[in-house]
C-alpha atoms as a PDB file:
ATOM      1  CA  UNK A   1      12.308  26.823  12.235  1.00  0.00           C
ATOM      2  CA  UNK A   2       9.117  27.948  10.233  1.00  0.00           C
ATOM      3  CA  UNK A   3      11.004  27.428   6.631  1.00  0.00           C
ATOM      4  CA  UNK A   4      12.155  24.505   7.544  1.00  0.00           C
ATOM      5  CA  UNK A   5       8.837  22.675   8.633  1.00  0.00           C
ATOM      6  CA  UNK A   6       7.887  24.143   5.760  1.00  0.00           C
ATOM      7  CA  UNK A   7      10.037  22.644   2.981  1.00  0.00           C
ATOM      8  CA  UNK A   8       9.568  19.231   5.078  1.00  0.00           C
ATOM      9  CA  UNK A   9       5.643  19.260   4.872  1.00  0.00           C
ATOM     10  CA  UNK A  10       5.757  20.244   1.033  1.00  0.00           C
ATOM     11  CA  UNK A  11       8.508  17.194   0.644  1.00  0.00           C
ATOM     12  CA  UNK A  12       5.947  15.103   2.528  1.00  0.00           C
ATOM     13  CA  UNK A  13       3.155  15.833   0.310  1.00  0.00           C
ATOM     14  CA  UNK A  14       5.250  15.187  -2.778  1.00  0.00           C
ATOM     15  CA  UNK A  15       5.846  11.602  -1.484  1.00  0.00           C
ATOM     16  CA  UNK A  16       2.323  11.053  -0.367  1.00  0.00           C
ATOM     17  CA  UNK A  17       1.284  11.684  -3.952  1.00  0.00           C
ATOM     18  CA  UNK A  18       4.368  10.150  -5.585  1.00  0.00           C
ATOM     19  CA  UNK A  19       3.170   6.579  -3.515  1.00  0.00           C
ATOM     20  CA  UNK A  20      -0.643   6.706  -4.567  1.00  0.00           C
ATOM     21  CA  UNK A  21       0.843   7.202  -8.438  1.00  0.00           C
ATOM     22  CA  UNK A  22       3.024   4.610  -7.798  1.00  0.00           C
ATOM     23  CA  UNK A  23       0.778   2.094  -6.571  1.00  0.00           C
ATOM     24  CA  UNK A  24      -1.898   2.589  -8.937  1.00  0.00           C
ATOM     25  CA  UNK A  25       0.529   2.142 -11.811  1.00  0.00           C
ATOM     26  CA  UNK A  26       1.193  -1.430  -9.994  1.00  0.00           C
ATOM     27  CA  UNK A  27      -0.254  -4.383 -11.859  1.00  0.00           C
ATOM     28  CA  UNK A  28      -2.600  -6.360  -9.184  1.00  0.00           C
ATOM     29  CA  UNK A  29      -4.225  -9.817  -9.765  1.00  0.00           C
ATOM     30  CA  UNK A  30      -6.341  -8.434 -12.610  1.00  0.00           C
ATOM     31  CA  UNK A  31      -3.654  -6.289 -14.079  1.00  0.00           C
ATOM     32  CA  UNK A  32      -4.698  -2.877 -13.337  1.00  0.00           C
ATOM     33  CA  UNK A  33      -3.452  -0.126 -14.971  1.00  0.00           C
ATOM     34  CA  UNK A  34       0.335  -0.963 -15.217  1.00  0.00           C
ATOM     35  CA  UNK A  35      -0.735  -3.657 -17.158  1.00  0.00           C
ATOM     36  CA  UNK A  36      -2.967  -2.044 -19.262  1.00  0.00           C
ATOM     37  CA  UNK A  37       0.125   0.370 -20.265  1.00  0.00           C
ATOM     38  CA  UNK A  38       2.786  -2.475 -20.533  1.00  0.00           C
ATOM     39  CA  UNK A  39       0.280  -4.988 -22.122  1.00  0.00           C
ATOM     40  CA  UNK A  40       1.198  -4.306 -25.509  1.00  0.00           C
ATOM     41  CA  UNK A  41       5.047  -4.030 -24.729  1.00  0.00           C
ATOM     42  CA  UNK A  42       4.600  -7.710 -23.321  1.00  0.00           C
ATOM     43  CA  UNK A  43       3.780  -9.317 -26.246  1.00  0.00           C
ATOM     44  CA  UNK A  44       6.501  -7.769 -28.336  1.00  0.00           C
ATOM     45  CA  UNK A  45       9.344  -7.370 -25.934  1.00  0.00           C
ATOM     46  CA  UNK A  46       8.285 -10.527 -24.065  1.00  0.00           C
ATOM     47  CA  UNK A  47       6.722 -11.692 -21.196  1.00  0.00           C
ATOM     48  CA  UNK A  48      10.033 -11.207 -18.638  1.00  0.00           C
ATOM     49  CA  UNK A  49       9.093  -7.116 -19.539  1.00  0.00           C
ATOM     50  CA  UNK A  50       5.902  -7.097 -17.671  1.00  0.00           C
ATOM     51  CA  UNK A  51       7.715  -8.188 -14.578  1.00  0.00           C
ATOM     52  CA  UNK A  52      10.529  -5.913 -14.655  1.00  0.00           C
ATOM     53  CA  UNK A  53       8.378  -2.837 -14.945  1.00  0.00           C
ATOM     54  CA  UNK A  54       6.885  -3.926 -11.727  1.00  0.00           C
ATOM     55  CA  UNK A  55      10.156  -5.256 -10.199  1.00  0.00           C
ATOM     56  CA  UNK A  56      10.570  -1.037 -10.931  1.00  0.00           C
ATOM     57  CA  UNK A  57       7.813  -0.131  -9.613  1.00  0.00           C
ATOM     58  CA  UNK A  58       8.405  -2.104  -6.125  1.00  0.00           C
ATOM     59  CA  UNK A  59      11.443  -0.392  -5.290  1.00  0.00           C
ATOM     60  CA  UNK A  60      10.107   3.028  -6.159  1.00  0.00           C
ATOM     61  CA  UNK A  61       7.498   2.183  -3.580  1.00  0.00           C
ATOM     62  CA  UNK A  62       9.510   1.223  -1.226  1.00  0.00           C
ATOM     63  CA  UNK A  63      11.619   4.375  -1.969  1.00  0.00           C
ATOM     64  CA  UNK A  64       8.758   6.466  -1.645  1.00  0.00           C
ATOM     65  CA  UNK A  65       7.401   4.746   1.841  1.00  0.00           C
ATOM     66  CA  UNK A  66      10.876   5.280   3.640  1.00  0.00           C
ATOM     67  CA  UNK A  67      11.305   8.940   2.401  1.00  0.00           C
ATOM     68  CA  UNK A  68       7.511   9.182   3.922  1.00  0.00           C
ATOM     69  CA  UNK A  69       8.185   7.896   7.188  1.00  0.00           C
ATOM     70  CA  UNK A  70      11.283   9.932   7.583  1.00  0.00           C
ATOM     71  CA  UNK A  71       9.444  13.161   6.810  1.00  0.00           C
ATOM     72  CA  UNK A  72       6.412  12.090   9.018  1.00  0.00           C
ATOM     73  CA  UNK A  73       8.766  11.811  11.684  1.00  0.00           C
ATOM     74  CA  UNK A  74      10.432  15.221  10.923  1.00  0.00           C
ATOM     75  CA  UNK A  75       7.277  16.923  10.530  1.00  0.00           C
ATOM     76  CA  UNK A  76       6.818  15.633  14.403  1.00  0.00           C
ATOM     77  CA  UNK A  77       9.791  17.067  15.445  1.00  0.00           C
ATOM     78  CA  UNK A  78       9.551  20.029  13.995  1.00  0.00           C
ATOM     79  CA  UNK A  79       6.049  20.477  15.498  1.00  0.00           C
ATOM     80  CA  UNK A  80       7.392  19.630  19.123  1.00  0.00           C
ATOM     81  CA  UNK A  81       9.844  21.446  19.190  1.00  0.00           C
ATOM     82  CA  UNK A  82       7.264  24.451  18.911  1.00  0.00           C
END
C-alpha cells in the first residue's frame, strides 16, 4: 500500500507541474507567452495557427485537470485507508 501511494503522489506532482506549464504557455488577452512563441509562426502560417496552438493547449489542460482530480482523490484513499 506504501508503493502504491507512492507512484500516485509522484503522478500527482507530474500533473500539478504539467498544468502550471500548460497554462502559462496559454495566450491570455495580452498574448502571454504562447503568443510570444507562435507570434512569428502567425504571420507566416496564418492567423487560423495562433488559434489552433491554443485550441491544443485547451485540451491538454483539461487533460491535465482530470488526471489531477483523479489522483487527488486516490491520494485520499490511499491515505484513509491507513
Amino acid at each position: 500500500m506504501e508503493v502504491a501511494r507512492w507512484i500516485v503522489n509522484i503522478i500527482h506532482i507530474i500533473f500539478a507541474i504539467s498544468i502550471i506549464v500548460i497554462v502559462l504557455l496559454q495566450s491570455g488577452k495580452q498574448a502571454g507567452l504562447s503568443g510570444s512563441i507562435a507570434g512569428g509562426a502567425e504571420t507566416f502560417f496564418g492567423k487560423n495557427k495562433g488559434r489552433t496552438i491554443d485550441a491544443l493547449l485547451g485540451k491538454y489542460t483539461a487533460f491535465a485537470a482530470i488526471a489531477f482530480l483523479v489522483t487527488s482523490v486516490a491520494l485520499y484513499l490511499l491515505i484513509k485507508s491507513i
